[in-house]
PDB file of N, CA and C in Angstrom:
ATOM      1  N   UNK A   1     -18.937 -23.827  58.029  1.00  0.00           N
ATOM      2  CA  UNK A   1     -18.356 -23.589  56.728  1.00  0.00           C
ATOM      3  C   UNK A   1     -19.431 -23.722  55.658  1.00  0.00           C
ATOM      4  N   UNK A   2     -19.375 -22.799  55.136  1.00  0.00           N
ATOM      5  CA  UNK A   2     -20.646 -23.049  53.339  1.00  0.00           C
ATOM      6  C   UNK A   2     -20.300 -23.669  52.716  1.00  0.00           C
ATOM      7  N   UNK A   3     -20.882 -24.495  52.379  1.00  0.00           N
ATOM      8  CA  UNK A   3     -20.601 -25.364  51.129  1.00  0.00           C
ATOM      9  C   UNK A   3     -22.030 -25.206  50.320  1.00  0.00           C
ATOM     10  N   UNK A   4     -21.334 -25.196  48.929  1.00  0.00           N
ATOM     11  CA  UNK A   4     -22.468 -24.564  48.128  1.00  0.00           C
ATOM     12  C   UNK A   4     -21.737 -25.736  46.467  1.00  0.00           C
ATOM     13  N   UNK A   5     -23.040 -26.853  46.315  1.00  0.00           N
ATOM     14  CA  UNK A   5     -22.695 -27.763  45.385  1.00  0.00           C
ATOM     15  C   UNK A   5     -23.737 -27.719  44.391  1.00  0.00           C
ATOM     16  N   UNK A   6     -23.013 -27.339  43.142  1.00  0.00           N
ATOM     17  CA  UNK A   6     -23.869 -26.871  41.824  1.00  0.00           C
ATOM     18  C   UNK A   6     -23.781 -27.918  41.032  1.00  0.00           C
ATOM     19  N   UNK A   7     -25.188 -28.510  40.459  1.00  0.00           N
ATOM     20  CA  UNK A   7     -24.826 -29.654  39.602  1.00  0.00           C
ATOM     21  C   UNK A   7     -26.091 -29.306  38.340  1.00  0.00           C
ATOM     22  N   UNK A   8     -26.026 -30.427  37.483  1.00  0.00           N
ATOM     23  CA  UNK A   8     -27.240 -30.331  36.272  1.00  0.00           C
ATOM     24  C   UNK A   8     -26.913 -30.030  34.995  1.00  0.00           C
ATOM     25  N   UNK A   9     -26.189 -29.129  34.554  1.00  0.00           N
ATOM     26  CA  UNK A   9     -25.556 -28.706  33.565  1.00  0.00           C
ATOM     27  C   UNK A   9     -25.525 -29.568  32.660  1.00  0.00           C
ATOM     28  N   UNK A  10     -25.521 -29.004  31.671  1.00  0.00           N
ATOM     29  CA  UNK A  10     -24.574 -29.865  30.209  1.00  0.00           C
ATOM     30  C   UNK A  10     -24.449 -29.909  28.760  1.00  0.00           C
ATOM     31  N   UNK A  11     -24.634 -30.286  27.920  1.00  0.00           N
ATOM     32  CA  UNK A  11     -24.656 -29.815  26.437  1.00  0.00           C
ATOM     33  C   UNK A  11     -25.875 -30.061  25.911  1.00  0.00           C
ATOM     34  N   UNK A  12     -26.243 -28.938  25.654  1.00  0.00           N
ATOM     35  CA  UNK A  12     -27.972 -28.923  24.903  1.00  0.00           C
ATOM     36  C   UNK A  12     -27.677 -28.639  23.495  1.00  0.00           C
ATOM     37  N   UNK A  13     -28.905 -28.623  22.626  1.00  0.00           N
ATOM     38  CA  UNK A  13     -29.045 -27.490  21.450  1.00  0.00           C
ATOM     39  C   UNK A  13     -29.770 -26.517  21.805  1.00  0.00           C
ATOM     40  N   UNK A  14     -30.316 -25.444  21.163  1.00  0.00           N
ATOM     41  CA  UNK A  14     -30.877 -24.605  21.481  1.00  0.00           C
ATOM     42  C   UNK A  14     -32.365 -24.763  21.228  1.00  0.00           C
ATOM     43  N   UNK A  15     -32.977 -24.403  22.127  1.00  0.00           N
ATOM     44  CA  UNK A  15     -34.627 -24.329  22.226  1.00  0.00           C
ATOM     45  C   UNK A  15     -34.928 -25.826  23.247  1.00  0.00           C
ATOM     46  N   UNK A  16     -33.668 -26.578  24.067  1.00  0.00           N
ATOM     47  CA  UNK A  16     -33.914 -27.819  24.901  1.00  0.00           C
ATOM     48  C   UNK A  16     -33.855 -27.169  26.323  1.00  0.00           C
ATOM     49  N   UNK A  17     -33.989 -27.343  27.160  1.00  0.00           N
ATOM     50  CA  UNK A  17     -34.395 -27.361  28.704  1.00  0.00           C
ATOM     51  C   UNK A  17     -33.249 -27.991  29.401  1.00  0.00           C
ATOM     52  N   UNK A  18     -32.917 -27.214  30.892  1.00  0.00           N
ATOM     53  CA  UNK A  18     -32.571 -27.991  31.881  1.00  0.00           C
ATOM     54  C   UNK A  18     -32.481 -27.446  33.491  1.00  0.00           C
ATOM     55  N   UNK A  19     -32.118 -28.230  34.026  1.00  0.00           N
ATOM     56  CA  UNK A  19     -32.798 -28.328  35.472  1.00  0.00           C
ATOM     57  C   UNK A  19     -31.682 -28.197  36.651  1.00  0.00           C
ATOM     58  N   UNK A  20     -31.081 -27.114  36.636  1.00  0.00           N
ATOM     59  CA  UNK A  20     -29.596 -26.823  37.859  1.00  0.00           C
ATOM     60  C   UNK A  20     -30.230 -27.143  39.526  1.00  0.00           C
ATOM     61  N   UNK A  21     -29.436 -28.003  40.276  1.00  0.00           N
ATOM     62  CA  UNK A  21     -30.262 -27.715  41.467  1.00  0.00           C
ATOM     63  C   UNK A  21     -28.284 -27.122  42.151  1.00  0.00           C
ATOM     64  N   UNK A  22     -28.489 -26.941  43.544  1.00  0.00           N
ATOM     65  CA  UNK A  22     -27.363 -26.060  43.889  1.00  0.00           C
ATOM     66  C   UNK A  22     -27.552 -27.037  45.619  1.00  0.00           C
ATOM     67  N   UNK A  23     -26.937 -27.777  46.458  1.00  0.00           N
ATOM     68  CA  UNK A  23     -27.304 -28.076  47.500  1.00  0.00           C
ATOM     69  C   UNK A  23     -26.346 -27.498  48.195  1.00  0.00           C
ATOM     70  N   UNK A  24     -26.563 -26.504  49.418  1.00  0.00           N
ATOM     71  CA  UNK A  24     -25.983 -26.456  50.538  1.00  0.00           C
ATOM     72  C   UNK A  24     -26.099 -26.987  51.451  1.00  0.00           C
ATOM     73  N   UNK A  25     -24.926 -26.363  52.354  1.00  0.00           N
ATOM     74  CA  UNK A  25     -24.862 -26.353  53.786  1.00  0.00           C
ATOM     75  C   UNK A  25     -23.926 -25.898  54.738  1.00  0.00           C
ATOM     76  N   UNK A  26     -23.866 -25.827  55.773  1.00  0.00           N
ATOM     77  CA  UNK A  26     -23.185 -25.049  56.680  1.00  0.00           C
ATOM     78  C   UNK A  26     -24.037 -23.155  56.943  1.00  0.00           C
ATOM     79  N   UNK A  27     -25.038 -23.237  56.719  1.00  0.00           N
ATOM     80  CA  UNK A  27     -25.822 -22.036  57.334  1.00  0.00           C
ATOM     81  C   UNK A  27     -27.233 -22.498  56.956  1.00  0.00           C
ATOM     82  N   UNK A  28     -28.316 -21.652  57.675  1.00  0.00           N
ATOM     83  CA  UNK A  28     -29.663 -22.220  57.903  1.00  0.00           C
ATOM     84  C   UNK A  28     -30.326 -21.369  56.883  1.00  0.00           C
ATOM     85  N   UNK A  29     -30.276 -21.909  55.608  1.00  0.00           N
ATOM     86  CA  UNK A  29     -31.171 -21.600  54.098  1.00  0.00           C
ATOM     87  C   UNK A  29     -31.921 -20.958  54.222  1.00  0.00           C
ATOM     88  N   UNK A  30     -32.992 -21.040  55.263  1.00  0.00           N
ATOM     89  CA  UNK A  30     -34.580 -20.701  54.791  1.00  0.00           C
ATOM     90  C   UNK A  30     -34.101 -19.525  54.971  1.00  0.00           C
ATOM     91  N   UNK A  31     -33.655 -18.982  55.825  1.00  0.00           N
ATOM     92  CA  UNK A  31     -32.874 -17.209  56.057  1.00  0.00           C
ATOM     93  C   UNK A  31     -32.311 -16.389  55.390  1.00  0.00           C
ATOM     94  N   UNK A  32     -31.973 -16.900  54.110  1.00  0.00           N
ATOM     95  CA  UNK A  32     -31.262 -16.111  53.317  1.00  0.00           C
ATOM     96  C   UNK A  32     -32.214 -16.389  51.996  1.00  0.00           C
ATOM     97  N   UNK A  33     -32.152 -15.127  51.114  1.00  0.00           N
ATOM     98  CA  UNK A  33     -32.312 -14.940  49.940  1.00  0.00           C
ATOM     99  C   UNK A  33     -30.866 -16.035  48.921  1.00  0.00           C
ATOM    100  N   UNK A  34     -31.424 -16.391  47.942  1.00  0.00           N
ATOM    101  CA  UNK A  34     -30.314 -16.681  47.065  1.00  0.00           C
ATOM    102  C   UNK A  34     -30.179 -16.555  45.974  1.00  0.00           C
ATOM    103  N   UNK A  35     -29.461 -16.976  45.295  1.00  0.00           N
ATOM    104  CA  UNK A  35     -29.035 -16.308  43.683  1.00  0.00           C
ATOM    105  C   UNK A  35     -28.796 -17.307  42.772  1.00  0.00           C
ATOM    106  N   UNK A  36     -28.994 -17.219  42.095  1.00  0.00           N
ATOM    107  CA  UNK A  36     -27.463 -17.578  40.326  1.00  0.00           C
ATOM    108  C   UNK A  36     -27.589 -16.344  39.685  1.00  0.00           C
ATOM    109  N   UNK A  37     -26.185 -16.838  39.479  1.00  0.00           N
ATOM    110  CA  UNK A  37     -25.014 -16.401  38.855  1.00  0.00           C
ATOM    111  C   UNK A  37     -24.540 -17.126  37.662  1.00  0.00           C
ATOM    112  N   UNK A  38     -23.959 -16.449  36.195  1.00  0.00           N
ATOM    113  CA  UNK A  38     -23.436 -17.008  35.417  1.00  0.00           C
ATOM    114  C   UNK A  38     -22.227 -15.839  34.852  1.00  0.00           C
ATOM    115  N   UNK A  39     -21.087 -16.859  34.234  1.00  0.00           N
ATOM    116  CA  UNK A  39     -20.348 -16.388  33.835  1.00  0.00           C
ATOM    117  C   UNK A  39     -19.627 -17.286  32.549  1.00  0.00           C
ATOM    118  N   UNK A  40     -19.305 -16.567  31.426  1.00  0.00           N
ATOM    119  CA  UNK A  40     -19.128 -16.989  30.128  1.00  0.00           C
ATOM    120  C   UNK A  40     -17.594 -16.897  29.681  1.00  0.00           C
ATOM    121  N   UNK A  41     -16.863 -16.624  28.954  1.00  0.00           N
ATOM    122  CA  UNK A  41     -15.684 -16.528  28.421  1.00  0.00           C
ATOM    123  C   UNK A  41     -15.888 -14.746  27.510  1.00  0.00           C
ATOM    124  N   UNK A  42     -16.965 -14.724  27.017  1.00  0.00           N
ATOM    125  CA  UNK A  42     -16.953 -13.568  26.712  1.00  0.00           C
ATOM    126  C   UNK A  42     -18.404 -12.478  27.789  1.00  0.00           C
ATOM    127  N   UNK A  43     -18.589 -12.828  28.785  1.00  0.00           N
ATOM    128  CA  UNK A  43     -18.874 -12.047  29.791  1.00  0.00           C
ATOM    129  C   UNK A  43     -18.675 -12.240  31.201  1.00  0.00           C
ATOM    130  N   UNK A  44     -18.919 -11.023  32.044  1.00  0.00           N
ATOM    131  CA  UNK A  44     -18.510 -11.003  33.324  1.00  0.00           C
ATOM    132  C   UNK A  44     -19.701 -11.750  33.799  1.00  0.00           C
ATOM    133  N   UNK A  45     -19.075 -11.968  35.543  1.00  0.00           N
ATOM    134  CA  UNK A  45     -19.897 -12.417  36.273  1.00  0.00           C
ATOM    135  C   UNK A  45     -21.269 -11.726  36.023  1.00  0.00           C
ATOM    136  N   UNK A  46     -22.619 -12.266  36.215  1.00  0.00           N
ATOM    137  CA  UNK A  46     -23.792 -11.498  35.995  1.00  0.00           C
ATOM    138  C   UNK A  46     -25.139 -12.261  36.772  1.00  0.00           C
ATOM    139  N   UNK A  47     -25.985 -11.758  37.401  1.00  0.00           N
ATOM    140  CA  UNK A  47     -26.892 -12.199  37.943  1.00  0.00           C
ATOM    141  C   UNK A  47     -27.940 -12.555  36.902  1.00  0.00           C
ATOM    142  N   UNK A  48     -28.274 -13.959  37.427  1.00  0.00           N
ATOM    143  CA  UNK A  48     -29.509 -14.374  36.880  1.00  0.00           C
ATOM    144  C   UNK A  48     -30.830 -14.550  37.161  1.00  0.00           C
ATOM    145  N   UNK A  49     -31.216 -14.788  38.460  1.00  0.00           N
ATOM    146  CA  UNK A  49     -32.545 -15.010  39.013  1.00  0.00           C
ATOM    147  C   UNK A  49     -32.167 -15.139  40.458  1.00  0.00           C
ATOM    148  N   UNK A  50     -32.841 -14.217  41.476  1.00  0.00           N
ATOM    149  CA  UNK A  50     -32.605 -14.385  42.974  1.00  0.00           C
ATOM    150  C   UNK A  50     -34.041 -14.499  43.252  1.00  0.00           C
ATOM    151  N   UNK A  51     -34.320 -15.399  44.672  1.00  0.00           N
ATOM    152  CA  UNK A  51     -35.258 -15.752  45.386  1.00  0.00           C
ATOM    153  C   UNK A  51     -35.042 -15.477  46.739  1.00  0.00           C
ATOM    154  N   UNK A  52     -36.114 -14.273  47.352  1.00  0.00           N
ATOM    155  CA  UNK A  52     -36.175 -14.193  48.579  1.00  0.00           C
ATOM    156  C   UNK A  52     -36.280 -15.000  49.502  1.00  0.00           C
ATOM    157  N   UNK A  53     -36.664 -14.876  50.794  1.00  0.00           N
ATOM    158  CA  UNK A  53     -36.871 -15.825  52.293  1.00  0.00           C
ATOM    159  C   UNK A  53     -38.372 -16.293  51.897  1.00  0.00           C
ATOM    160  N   UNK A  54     -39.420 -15.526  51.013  1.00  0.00           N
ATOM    161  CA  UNK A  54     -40.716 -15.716  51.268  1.00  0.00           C
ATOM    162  C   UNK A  54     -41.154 -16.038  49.756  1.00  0.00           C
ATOM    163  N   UNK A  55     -39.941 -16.072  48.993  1.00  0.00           N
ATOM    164  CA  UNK A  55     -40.026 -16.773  47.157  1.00  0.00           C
ATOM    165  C   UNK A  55     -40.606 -15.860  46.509  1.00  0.00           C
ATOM    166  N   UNK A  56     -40.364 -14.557  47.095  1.00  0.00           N
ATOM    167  CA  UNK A  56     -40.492 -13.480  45.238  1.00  0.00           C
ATOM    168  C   UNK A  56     -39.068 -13.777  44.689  1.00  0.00           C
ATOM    169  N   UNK A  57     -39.429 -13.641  43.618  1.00  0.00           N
ATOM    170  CA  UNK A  57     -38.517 -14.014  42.554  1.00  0.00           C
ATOM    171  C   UNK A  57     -38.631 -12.600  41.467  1.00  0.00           C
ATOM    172  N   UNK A  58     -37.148 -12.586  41.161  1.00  0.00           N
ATOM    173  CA  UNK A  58     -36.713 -11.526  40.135  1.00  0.00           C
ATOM    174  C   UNK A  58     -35.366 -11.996  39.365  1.00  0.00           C
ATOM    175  N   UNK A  59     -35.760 -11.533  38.185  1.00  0.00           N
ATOM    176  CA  UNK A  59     -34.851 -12.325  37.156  1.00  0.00           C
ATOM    177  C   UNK A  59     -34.355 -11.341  36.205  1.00  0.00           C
ATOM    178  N   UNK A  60     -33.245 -11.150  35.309  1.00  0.00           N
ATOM    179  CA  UNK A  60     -32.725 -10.749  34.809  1.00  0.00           C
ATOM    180  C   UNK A  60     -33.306 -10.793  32.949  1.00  0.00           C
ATOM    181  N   UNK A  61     -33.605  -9.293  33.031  1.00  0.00           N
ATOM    182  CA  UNK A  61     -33.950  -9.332  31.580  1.00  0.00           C
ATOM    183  C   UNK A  61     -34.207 -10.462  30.498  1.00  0.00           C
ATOM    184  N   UNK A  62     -32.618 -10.664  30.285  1.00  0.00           N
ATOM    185  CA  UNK A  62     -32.552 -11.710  29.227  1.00  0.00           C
ATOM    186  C   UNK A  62     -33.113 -13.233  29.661  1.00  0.00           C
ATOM    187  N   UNK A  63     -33.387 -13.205  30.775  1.00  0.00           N
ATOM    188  CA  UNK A  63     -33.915 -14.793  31.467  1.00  0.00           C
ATOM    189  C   UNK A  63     -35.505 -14.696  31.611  1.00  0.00           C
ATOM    190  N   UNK A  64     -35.864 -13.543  31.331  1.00  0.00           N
ATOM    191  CA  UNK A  64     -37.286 -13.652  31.652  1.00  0.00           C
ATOM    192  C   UNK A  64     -38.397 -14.551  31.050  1.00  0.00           C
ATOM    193  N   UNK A  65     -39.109 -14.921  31.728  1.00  0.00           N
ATOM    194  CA  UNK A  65     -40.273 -15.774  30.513  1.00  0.00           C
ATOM    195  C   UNK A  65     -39.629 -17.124  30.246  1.00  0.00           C
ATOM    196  N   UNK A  66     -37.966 -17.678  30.714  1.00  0.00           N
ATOM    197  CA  UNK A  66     -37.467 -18.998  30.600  1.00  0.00           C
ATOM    198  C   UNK A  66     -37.247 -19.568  31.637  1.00  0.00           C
ATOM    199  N   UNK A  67     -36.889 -18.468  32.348  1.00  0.00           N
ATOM    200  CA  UNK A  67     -35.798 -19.097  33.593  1.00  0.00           C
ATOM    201  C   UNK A  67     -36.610 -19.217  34.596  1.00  0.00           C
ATOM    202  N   UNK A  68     -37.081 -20.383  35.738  1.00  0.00           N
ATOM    203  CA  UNK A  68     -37.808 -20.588  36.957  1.00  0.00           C
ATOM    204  C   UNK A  68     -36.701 -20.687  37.614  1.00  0.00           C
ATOM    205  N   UNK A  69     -36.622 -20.042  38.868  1.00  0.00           N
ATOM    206  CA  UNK A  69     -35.957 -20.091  39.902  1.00  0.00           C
ATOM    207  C   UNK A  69     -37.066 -20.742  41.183  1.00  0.00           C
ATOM    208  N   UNK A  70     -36.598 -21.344  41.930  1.00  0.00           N
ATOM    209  CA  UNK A  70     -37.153 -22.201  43.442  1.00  0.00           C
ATOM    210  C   UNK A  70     -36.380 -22.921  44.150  1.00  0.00           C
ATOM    211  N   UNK A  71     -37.163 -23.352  45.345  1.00  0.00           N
ATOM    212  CA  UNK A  71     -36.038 -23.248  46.851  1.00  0.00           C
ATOM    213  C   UNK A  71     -37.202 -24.630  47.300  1.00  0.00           C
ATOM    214  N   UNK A  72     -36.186 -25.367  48.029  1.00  0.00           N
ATOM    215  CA  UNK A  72     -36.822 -26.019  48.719  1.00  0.00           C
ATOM    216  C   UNK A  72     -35.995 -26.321  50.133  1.00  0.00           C
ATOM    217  N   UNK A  73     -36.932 -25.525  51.394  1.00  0.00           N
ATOM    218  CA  UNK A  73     -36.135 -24.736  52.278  1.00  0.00           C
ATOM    219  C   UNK A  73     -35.758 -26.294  53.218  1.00  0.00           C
ATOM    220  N   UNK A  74     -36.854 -27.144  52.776  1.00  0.00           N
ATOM    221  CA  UNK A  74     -36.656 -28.277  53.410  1.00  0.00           C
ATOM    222  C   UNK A  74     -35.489 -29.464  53.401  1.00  0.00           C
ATOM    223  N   UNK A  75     -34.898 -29.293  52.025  1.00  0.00           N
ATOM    224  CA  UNK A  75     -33.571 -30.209  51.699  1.00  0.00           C
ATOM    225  C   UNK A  75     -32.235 -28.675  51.813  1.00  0.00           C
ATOM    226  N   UNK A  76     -32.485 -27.650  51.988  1.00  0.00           N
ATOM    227  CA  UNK A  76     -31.607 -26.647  51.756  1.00  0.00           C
ATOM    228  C   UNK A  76     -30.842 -26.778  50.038  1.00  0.00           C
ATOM    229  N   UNK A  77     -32.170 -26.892  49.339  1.00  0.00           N
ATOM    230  CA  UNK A  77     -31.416 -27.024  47.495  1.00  0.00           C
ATOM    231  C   UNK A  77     -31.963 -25.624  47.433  1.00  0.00           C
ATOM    232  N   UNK A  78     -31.551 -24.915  46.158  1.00  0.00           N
ATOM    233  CA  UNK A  78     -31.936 -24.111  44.970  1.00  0.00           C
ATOM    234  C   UNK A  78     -32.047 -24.851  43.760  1.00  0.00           C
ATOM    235  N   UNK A  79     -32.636 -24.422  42.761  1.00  0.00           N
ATOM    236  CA  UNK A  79     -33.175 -24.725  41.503  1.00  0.00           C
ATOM    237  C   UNK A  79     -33.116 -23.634  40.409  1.00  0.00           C
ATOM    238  N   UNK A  80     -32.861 -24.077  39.157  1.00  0.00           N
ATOM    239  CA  UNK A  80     -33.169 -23.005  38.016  1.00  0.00           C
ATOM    240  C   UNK A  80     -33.568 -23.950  36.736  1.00  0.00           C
ATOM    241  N   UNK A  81     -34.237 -23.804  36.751  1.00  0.00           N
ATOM    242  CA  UNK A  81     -35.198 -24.405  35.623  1.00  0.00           C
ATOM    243  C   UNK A  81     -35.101 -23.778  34.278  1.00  0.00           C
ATOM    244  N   UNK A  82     -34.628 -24.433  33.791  1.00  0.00           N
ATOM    245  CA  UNK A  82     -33.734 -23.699  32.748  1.00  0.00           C
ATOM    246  C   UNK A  82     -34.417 -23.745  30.859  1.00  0.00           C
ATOM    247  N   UNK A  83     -35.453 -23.096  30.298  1.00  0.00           N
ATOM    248  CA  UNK A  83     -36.562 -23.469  29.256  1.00  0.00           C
ATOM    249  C   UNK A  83     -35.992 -22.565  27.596  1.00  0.00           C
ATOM    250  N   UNK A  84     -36.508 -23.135  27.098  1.00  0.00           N
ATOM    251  CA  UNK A  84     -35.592 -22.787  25.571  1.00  0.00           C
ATOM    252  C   UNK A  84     -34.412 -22.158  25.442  1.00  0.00           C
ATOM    253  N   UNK A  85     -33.254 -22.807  25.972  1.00  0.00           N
ATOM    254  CA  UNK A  85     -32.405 -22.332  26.133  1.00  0.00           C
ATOM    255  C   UNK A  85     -31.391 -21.997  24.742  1.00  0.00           C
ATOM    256  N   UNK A  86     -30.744 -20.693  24.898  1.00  0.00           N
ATOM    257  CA  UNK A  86     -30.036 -20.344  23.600  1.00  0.00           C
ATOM    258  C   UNK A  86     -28.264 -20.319  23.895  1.00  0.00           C
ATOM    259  N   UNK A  87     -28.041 -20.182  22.877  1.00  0.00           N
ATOM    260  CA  UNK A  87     -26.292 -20.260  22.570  1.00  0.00           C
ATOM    261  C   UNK A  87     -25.974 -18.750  23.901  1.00  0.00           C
ATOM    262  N   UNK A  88     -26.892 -17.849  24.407  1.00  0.00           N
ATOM    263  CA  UNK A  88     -26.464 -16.865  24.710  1.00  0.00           C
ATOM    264  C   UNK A  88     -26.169 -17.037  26.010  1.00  0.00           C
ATOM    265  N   UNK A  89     -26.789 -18.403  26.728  1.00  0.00           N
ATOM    266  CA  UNK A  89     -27.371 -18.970  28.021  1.00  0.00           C
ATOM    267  C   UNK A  89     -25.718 -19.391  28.064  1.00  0.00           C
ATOM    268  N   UNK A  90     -25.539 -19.932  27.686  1.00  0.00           N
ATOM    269  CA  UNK A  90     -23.980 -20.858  27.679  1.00  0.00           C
ATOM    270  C   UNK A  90     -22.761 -20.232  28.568  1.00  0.00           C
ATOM    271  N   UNK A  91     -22.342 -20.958  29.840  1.00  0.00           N
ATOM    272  CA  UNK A  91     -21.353 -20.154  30.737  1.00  0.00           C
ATOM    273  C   UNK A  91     -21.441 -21.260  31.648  1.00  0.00           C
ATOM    274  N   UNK A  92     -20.674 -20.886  33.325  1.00  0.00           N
ATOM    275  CA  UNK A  92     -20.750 -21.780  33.843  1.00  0.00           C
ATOM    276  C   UNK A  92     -21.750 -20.605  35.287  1.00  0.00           C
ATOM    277  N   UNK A  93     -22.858 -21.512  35.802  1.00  0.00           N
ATOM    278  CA  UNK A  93     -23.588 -21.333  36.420  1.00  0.00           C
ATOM    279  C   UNK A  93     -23.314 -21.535  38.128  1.00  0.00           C
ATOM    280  N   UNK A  94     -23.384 -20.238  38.889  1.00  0.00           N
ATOM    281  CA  UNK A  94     -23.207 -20.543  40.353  1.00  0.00           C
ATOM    282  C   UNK A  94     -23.870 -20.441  41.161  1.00  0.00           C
ATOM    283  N   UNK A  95     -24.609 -20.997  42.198  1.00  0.00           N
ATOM    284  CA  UNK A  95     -25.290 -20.687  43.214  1.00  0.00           C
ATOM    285  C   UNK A  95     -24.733 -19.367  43.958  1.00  0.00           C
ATOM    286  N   UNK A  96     -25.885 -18.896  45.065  1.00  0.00           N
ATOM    287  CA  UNK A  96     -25.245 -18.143  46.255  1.00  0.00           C
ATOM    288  C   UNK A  96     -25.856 -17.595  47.260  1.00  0.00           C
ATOM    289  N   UNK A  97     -25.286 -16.803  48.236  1.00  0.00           N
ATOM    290  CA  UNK A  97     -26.621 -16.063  48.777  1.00  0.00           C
ATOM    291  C   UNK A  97     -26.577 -14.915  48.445  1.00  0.00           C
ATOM    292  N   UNK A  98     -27.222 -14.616  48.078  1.00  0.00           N
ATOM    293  CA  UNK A  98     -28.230 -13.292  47.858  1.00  0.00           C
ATOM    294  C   UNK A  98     -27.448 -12.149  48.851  1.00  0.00           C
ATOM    295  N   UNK A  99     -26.406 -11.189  48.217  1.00  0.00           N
ATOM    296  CA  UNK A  99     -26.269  -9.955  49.010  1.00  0.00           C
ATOM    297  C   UNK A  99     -24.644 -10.548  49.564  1.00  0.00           C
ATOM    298  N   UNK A 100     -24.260 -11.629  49.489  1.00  0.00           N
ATOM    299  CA  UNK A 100     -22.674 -12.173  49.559  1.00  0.00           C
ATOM    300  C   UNK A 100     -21.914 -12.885  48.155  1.00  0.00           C
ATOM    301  N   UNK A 101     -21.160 -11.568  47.245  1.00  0.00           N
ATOM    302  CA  UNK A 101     -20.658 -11.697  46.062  1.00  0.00           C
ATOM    303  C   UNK A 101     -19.566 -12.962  46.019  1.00  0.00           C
ATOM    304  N   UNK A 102     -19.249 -13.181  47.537  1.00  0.00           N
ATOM    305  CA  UNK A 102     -18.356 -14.403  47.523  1.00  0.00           C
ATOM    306  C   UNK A 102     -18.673 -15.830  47.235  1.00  0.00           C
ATOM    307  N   UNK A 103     -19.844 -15.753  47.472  1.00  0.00           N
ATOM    308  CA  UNK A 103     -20.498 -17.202  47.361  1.00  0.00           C
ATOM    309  C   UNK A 103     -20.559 -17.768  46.078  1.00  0.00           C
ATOM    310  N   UNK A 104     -20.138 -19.235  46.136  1.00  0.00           N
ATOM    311  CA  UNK A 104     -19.700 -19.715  44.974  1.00  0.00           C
ATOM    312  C   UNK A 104     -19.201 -21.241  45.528  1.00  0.00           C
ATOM    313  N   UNK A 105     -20.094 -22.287  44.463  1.00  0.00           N
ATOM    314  CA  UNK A 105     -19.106 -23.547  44.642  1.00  0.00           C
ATOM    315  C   UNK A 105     -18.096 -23.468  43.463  1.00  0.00           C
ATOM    316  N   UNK A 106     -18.099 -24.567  42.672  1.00  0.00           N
ATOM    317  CA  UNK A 106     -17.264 -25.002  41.297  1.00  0.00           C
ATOM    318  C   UNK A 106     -17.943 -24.687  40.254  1.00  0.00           C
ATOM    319  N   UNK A 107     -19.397 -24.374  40.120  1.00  0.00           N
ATOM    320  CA  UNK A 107     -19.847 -23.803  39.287  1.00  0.00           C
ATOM    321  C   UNK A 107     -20.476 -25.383  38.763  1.00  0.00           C
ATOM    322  N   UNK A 108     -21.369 -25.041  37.473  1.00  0.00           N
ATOM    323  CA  UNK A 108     -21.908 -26.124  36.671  1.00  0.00           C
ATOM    324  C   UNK A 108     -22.169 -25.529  35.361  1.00  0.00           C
ATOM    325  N   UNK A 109     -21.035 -26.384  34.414  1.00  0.00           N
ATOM    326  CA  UNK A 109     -21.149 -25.421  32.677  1.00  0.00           C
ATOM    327  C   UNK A 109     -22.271 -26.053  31.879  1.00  0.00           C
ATOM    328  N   UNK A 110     -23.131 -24.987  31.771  1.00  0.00           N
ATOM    329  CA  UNK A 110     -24.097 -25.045  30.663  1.00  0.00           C
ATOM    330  C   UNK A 110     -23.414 -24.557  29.179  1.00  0.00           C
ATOM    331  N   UNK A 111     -23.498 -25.472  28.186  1.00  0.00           N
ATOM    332  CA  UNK A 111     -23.451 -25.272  26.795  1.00  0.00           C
ATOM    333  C   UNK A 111     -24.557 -25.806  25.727  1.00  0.00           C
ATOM    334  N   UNK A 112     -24.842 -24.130  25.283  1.00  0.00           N
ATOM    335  CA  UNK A 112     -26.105 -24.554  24.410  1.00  0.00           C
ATOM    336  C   UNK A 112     -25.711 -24.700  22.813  1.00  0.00           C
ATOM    337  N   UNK A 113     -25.372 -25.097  22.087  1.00  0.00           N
ATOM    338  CA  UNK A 113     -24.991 -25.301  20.971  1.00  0.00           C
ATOM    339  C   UNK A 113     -25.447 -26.366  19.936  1.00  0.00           C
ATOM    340  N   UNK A 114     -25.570 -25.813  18.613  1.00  0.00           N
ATOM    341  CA  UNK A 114     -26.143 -26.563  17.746  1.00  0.00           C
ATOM    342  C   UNK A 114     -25.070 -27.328  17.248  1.00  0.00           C
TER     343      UNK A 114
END
């Protein structure tokens, strides 16, 4: 069974930092690509930064130049490193794997607000 546990989140202002890690289990990590995901009240689900089996990384426009994504294949976590973050960032954040739209724990709400 997957279990996929998103934590870190929480109330910033804008231009502060933070640090999502995502821990699974129930399938063997290093094998899969993975993702975040965010979703807001006024937008849909939307990809944010995925990391391959071998850590290229590709990120979504609006995240570029802030957002670090990384894996550490050894605890089976993900990471998103999360750097001047704005009011636009604000939603609740999901892990996943990469190429399975189902994947999803409870999410972890980031709110950036002054």
């Amino acid at each position: 069974q997957v279990q996929l546990v998103e934590s870190g989140g929480g109330l910033v202002q804008p231009g502060d930092s933070l640090t999502l890690s995502c821990a699974t289990a129930g399938f063997s990590f290093r094998d899969f690509g993975m993702i975040w995901r965010r979703q807001s009240a006024t937008r849909e689900l939307e990809w944010v930064a995925v990391i391959g089996v071998t850590r290229s990384t590709a990120y979504a426009e609006a995240v570029k130049g802030r957002f670090t994504i990384s894996r550490d294949d050894t605890k089976g976590t993900l990471y998103l490193q999360m750097n001047n973050l704005q009011p636009a960032d604000t939603g609740v954040y999901y892990c996943g794997r990469s190429g399975v739209p189902s994947d999803r724990g409870q999410g972890t709400q980031v709110t950036v607000s002054s």
